[in-house]
PDB file of N, CA and C in Angstrom:
ATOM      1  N   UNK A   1     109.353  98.586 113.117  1.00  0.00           N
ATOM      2  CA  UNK A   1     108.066  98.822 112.496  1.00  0.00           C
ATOM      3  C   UNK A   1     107.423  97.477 112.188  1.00  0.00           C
ATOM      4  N   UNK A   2     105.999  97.458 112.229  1.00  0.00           N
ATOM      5  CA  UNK A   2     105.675  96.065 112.107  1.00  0.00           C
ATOM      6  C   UNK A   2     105.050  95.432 111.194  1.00  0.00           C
ATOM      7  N   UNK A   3     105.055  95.089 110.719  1.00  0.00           N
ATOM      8  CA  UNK A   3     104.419  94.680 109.386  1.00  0.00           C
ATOM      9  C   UNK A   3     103.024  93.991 109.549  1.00  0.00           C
ATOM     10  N   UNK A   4     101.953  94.786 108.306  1.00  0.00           N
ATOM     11  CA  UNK A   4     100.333  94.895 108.348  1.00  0.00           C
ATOM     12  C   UNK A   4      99.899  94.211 107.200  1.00  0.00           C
ATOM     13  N   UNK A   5      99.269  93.387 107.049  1.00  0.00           N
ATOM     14  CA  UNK A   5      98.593  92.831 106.019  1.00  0.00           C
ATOM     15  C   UNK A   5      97.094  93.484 105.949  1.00  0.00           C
ATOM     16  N   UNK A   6      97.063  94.233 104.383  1.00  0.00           N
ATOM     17  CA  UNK A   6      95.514  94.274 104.587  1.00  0.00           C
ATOM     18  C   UNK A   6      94.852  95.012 103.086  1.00  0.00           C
ATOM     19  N   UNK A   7      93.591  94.206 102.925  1.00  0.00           N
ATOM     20  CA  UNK A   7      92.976  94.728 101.620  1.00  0.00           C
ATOM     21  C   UNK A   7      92.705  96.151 101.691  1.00  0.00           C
ATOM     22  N   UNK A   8      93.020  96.518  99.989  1.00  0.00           N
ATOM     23  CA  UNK A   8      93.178  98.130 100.034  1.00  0.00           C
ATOM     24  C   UNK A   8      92.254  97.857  98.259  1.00  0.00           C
ATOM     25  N   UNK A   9      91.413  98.901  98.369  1.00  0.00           N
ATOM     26  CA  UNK A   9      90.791  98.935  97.022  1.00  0.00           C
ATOM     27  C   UNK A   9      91.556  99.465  95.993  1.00  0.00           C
ATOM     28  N   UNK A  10      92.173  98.548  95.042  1.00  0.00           N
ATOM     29  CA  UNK A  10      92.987  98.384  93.936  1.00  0.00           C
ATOM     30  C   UNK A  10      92.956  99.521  93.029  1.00  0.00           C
ATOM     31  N   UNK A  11      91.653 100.260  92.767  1.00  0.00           N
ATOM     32  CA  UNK A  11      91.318 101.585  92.005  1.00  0.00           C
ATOM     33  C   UNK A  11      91.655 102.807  92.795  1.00  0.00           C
ATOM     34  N   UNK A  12      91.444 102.438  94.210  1.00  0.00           N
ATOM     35  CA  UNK A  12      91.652 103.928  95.486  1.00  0.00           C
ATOM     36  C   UNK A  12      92.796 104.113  95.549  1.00  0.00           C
ATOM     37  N   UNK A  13      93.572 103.367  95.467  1.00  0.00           N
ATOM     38  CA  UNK A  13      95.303 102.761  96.127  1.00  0.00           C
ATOM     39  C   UNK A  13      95.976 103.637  94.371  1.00  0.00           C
ATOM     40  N   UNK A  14      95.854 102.977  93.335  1.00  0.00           N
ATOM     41  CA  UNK A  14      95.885 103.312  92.095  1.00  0.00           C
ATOM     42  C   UNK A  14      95.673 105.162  91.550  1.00  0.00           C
ATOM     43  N   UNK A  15      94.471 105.637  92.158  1.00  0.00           N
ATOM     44  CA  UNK A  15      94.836 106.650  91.747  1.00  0.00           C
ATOM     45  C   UNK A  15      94.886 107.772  92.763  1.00  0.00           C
ATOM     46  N   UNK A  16      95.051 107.559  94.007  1.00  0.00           N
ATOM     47  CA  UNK A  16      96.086 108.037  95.133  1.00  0.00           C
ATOM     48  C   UNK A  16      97.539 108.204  94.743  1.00  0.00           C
ATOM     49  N   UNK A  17      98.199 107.091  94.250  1.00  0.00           N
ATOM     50  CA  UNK A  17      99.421 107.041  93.753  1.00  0.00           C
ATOM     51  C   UNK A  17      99.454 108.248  92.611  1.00  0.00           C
ATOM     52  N   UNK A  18      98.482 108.196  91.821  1.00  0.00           N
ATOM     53  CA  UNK A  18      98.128 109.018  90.637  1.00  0.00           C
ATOM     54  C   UNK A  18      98.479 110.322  91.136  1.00  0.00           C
ATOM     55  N   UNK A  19      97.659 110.477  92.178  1.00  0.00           N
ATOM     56  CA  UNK A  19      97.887 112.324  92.722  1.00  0.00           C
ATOM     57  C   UNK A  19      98.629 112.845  93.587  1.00  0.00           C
ATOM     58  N   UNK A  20      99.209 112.221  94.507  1.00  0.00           N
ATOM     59  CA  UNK A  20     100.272 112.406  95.219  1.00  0.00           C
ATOM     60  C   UNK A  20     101.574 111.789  94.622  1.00  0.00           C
ATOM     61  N   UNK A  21     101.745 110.975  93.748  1.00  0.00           N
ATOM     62  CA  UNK A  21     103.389 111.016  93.216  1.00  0.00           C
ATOM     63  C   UNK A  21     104.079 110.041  94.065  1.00  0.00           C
ATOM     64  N   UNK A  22     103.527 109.130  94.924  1.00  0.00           N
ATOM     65  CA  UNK A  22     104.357 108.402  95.881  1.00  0.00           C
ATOM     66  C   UNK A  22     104.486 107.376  94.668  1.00  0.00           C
ATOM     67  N   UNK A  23     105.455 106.484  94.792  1.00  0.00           N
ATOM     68  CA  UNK A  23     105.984 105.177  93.958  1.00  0.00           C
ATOM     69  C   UNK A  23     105.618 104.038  94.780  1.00  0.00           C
ATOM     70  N   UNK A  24     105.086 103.970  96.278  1.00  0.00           N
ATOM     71  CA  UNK A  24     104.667 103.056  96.560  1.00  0.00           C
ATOM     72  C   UNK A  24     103.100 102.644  97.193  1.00  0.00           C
ATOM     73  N   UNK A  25     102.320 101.544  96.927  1.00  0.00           N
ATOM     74  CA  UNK A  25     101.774 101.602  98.144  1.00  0.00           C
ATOM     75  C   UNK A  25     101.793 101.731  99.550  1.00  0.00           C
ATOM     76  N   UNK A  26     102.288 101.404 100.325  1.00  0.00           N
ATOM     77  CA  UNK A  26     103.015 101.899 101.461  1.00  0.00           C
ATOM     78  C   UNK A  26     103.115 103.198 101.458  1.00  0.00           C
ATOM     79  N   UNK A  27     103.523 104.167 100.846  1.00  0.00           N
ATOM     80  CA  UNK A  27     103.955 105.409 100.801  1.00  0.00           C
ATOM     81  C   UNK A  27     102.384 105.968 100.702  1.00  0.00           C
ATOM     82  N   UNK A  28     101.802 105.596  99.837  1.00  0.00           N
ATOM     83  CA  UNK A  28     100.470 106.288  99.593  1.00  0.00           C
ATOM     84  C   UNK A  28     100.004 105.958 101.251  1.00  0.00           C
ATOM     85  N   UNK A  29      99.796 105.088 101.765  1.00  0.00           N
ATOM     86  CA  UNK A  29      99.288 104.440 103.036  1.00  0.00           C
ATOM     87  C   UNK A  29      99.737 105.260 104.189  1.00  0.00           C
ATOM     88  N   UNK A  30     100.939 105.594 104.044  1.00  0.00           N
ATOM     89  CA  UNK A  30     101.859 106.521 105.043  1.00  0.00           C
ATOM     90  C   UNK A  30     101.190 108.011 104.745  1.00  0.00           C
ATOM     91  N   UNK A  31     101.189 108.337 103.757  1.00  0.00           N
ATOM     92  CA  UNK A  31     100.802 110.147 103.429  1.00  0.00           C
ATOM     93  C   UNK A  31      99.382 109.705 103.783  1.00  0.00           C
ATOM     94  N   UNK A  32      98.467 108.802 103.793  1.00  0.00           N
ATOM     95  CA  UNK A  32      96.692 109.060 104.282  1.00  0.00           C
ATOM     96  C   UNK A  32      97.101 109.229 105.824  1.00  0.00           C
ATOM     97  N   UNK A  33      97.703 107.847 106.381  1.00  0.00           N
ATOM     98  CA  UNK A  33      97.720 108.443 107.703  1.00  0.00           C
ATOM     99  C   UNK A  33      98.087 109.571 108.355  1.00  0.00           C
ATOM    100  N   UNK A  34      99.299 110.310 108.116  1.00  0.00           N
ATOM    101  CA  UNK A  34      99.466 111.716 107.927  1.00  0.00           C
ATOM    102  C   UNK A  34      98.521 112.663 108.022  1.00  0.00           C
ATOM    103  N   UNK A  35      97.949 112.379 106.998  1.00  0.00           N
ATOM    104  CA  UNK A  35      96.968 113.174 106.659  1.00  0.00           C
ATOM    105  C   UNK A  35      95.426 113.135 107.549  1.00  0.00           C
ATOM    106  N   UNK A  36      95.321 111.850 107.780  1.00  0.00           N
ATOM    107  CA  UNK A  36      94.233 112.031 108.661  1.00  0.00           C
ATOM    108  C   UNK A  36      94.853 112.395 110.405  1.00  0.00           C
ATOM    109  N   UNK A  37      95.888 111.970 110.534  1.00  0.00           N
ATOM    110  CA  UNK A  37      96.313 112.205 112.008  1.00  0.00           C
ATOM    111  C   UNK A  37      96.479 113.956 112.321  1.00  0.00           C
ATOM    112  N   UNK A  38      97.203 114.607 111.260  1.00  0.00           N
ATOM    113  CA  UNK A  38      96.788 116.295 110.884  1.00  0.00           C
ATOM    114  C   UNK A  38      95.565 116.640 111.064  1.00  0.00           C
ATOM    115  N   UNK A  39      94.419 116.321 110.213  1.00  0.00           N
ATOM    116  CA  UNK A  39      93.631 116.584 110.109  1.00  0.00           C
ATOM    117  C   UNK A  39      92.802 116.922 111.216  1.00  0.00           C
ATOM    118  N   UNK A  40      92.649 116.255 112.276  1.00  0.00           N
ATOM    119  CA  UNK A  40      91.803 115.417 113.406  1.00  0.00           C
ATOM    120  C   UNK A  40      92.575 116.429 114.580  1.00  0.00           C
ATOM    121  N   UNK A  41      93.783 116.630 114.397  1.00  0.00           N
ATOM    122  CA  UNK A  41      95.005 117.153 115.397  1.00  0.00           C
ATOM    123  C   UNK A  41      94.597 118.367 115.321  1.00  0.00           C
ATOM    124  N   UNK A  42      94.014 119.349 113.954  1.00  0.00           N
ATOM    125  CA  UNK A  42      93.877 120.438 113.926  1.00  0.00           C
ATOM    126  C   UNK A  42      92.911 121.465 114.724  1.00  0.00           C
ATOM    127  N   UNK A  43      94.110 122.315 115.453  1.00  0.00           N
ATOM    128  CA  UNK A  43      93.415 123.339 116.145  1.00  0.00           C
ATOM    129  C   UNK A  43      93.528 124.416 115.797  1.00  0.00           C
ATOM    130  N   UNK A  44      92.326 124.917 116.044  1.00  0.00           N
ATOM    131  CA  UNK A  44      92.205 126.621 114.661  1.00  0.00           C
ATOM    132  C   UNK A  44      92.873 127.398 115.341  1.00  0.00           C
ATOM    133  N   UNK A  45      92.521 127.222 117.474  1.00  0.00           N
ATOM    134  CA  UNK A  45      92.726 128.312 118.501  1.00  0.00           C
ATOM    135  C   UNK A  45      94.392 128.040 118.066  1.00  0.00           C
ATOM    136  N   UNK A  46      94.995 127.294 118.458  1.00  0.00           N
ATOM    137  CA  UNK A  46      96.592 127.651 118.401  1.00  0.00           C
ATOM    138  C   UNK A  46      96.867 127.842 116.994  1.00  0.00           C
ATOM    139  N   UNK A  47      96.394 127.637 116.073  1.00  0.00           N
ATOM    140  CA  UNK A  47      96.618 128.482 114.584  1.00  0.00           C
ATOM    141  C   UNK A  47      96.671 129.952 114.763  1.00  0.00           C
ATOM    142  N   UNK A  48      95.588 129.972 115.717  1.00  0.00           N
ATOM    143  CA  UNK A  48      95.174 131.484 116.025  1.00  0.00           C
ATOM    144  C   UNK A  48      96.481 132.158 116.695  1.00  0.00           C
ATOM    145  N   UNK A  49      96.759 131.788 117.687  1.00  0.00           N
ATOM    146  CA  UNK A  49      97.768 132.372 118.373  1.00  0.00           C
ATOM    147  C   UNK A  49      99.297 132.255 117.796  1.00  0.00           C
ATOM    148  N   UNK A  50      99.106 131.466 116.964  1.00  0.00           N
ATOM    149  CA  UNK A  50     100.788 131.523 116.115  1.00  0.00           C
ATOM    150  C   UNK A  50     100.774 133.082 115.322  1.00  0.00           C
ATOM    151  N   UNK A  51      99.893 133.095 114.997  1.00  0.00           N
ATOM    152  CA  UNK A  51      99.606 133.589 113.794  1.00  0.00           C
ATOM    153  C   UNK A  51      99.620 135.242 114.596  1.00  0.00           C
ATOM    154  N   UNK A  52      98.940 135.218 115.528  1.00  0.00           N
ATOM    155  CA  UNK A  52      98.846 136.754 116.513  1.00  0.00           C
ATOM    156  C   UNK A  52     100.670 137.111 116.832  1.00  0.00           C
ATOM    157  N   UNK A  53     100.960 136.078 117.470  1.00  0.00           N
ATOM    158  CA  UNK A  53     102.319 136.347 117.957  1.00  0.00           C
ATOM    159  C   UNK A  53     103.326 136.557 117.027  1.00  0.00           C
ATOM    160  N   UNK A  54     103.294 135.997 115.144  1.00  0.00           N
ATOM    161  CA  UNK A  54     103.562 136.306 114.373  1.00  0.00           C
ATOM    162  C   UNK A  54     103.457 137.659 113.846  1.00  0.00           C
ATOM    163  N   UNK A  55     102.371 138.035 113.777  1.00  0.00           N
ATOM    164  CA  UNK A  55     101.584 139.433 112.877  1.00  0.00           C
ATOM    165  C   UNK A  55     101.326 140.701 113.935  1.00  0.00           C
ATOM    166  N   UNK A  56     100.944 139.996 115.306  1.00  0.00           N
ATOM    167  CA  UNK A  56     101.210 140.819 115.789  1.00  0.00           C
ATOM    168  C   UNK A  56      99.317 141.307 115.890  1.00  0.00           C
ATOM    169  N   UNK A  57      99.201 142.474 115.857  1.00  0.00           N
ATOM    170  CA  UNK A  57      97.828 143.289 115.258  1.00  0.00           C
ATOM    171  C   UNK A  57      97.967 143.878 114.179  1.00  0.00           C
ATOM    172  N   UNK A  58      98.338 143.387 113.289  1.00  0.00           N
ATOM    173  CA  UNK A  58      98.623 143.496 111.776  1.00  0.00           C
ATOM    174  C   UNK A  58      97.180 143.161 111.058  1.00  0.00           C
ATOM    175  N   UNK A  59      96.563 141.951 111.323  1.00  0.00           N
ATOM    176  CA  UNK A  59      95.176 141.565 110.756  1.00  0.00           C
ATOM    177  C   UNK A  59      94.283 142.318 110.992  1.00  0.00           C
ATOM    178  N   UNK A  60      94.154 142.708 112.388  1.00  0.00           N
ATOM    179  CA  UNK A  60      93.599 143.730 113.157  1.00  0.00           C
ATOM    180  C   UNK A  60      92.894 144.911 111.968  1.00  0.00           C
ATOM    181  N   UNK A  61      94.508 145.160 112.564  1.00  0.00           N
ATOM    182  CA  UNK A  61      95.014 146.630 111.473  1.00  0.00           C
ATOM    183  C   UNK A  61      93.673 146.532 109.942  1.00  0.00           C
ATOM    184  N   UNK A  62      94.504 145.481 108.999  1.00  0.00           N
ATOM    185  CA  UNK A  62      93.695 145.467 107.768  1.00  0.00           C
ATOM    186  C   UNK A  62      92.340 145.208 107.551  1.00  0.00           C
ATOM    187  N   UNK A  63      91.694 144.655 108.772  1.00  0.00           N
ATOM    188  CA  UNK A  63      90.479 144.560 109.213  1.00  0.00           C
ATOM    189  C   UNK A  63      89.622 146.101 108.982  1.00  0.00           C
ATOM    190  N   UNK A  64      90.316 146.989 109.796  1.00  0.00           N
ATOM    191  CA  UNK A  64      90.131 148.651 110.194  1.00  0.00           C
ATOM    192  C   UNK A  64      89.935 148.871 109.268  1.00  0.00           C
ATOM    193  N   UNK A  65      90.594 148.642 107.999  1.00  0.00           N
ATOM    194  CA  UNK A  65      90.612 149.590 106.652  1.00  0.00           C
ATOM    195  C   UNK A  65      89.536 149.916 106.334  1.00  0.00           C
TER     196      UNK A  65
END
């Protein structure tokens, strides 16, 4: 892994740590990227189809009601 030097706003960094519970910077730095690489990655259509092949026509179903 390679090591990054780089300014991080001291108040953003601060209460990031605040709400996620990480003990480090780094760690806070690691859960944004995460989080934005998820984010960006997210596809609703294969949400969709997990979720069919899961349930089945179950949603369907409660839809009907």
């Amino acid at each position: 892994m390679a090591v990054t030097s780089i300014d991080i706003d001291k108040s953003k960094i601060e209460k990031a740590q605040e709400l996620t519970g990480a003990r480090s910077q780094r760690e806070v730095v690691d859960m944004a990227l995460d989080l934005l690489i998820n984010t960006r990655s997210f596809d609703p259509g294969k949400l969709a189809a997990r979720l069919d092949a899961v349930l089945g026509n179950t949603l369907q179903e409660l839809a009907d009601r």
